[in-house]
Protein backbone atom coordinates (compact mmCIF):
# COMPACT_ATOMS: atom_id res chain seq x y z
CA UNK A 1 0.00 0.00 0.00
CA UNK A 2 1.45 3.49 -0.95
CA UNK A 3 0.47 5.96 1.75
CA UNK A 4 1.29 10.07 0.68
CA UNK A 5 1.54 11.37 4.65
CA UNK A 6 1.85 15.38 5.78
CA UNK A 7 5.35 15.64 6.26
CA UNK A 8 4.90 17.10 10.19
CA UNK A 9 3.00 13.66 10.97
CA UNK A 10 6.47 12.01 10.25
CA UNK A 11 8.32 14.45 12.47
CA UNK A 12 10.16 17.01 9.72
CA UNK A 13 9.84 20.37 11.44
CA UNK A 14 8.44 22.01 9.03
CA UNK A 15 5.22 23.21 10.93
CA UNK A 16 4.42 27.16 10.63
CA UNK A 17 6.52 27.78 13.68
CA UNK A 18 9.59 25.84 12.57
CA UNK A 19 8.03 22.41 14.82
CA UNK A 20 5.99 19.56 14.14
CA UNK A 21 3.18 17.42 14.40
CA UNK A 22 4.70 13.93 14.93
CA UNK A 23 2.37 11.26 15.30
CA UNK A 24 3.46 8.08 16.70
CA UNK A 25 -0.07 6.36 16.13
CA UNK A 26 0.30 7.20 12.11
CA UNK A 27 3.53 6.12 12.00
CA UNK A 28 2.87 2.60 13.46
CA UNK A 29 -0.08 2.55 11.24
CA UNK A 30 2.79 3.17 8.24
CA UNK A 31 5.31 0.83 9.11
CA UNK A 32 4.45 -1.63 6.81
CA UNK A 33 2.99 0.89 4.05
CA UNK A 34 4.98 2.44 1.21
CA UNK A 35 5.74 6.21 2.52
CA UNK A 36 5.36 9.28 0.65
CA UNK A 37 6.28 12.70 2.70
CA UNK A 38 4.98 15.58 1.41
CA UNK A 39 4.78 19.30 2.63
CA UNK A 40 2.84 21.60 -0.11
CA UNK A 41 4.58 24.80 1.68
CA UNK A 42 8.12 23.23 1.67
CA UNK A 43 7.75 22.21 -2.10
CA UNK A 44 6.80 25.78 -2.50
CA UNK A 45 10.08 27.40 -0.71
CA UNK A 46 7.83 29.11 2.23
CA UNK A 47 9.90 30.11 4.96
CA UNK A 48 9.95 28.55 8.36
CA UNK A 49 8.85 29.30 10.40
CA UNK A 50 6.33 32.06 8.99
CA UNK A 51 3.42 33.61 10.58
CA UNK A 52 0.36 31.05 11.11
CA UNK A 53 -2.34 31.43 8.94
CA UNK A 54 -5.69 30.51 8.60
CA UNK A 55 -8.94 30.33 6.02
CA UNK A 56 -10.57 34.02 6.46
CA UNK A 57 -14.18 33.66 4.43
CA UNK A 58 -12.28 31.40 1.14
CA UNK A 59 -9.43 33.38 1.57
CA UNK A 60 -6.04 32.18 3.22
CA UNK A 61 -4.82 35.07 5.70
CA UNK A 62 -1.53 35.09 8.28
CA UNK A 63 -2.01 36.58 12.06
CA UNK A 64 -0.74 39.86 10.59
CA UNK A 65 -3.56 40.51 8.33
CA UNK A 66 -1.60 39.86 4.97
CA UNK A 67 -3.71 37.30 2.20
CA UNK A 68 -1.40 35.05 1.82
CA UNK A 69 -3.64 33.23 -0.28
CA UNK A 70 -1.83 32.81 -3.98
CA UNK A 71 1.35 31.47 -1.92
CA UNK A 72 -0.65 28.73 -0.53
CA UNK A 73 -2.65 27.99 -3.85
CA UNK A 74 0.84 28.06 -5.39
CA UNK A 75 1.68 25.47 -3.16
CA UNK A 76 -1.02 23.28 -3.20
CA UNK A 77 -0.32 23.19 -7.47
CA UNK A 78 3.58 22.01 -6.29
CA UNK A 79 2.00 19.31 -4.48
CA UNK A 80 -0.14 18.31 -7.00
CA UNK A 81 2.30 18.02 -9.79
CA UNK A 82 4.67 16.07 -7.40
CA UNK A 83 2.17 13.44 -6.75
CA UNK A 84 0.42 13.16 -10.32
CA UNK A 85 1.78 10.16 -11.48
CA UNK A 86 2.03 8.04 -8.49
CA UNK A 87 -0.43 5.59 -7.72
CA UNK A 88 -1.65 6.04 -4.35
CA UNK A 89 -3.60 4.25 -2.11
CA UNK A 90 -4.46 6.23 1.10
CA UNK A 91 -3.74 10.01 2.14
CA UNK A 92 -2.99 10.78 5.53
CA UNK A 93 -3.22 14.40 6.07
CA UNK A 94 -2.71 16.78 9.16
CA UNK A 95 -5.64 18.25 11.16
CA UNK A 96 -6.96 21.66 11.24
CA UNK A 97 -3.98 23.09 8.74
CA UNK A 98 -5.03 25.65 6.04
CA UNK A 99 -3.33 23.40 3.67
CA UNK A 100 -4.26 20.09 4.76
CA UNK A 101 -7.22 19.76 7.13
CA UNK A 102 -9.77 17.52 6.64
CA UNK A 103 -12.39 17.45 8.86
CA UNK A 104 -11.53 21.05 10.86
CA UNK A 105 -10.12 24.27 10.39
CA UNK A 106 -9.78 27.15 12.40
CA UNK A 107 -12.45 29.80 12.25
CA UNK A 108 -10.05 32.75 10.95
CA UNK A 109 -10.09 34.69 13.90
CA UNK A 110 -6.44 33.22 15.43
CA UNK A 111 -8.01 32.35 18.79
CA UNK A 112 -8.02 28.37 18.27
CA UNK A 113 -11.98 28.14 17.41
CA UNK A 114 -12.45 24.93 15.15
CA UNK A 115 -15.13 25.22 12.43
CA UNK A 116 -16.14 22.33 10.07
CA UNK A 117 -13.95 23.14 6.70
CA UNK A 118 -11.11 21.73 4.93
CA UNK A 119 -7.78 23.19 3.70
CA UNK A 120 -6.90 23.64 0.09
CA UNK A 121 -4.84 20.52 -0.43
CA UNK A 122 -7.13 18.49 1.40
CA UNK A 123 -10.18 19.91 -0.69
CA UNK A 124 -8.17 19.06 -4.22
CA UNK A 125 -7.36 15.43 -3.15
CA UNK A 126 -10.81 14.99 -2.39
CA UNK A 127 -12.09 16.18 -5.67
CA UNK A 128 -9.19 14.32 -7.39
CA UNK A 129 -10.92 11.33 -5.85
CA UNK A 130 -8.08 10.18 -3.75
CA UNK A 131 -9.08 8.64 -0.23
CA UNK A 132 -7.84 11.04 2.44
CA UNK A 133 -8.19 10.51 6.56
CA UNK A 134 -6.98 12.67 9.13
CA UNK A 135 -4.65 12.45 10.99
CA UNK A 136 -6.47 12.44 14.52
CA UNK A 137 -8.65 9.78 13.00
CA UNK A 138 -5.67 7.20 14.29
């Protein structure tokens, strides 16, 4: 089974503020699997850390007010064209991200309020038809 993960699940630091996500129940889920990292905002060249951001009414904003929005569009399309000819079997993506979010997102305001939502790279997988879990769902 070929698995494409979030690279933060794995442990890369590559999290908005320069950490990560690690997951230890995803990666004993994966020991067996075929492992593809990916990170749309490393593929892209985004800094980190940068400033969070978060989906602002469709529109992908950082805590300082600046749309941000094209860069992460930009690097959803990286991510997209790095994965198009692989067959893959499973997505495992992280939670609440503006990028990769599945079942959660935060509201916009940057005060940790959850709304139902996904984030852009989540949302194209899903239309692409791939099957895609989150993270938290281990």
């Amino acid at each position: 089974m070929k698995v494409l993960v979030s690279s933060c699940i794995m442990g890369k630091n590559c999290k908005y503020n320069g950490g990560n996500n690690l997951n230890t129940k995803v990666v004993e889920f994966l020991k067996d699997k075929e492992v593809i990292e990916i990170c749309p905002e490393l593929l892209a060249n985004m800094p980190t850390p940068r400033p969070s951001a978060e989906i602002v009414n469709g529109i992908v904003m950082d805590i300082n007010g600046n749309i941000v929005d094209e860069e992460y569009r930009h690097a959803v399309q990286f991510a997209l064209n790095e994965i198009r000819n692989m067959q893959i079997d499973l997505v495992i993506l992280q939670s609440r991200s503006p990028t990769c979010a599945v079942k959660n997102i935060y509201d916009g305001s940057f005060t940790g309020k959850l709304i139902k939502g996904q984030g852009l790279f989540a949302q194209a997988l899903i239309k692409a038809g791939y099957k895609v879990l989150d993270s938290e769902d281990f």
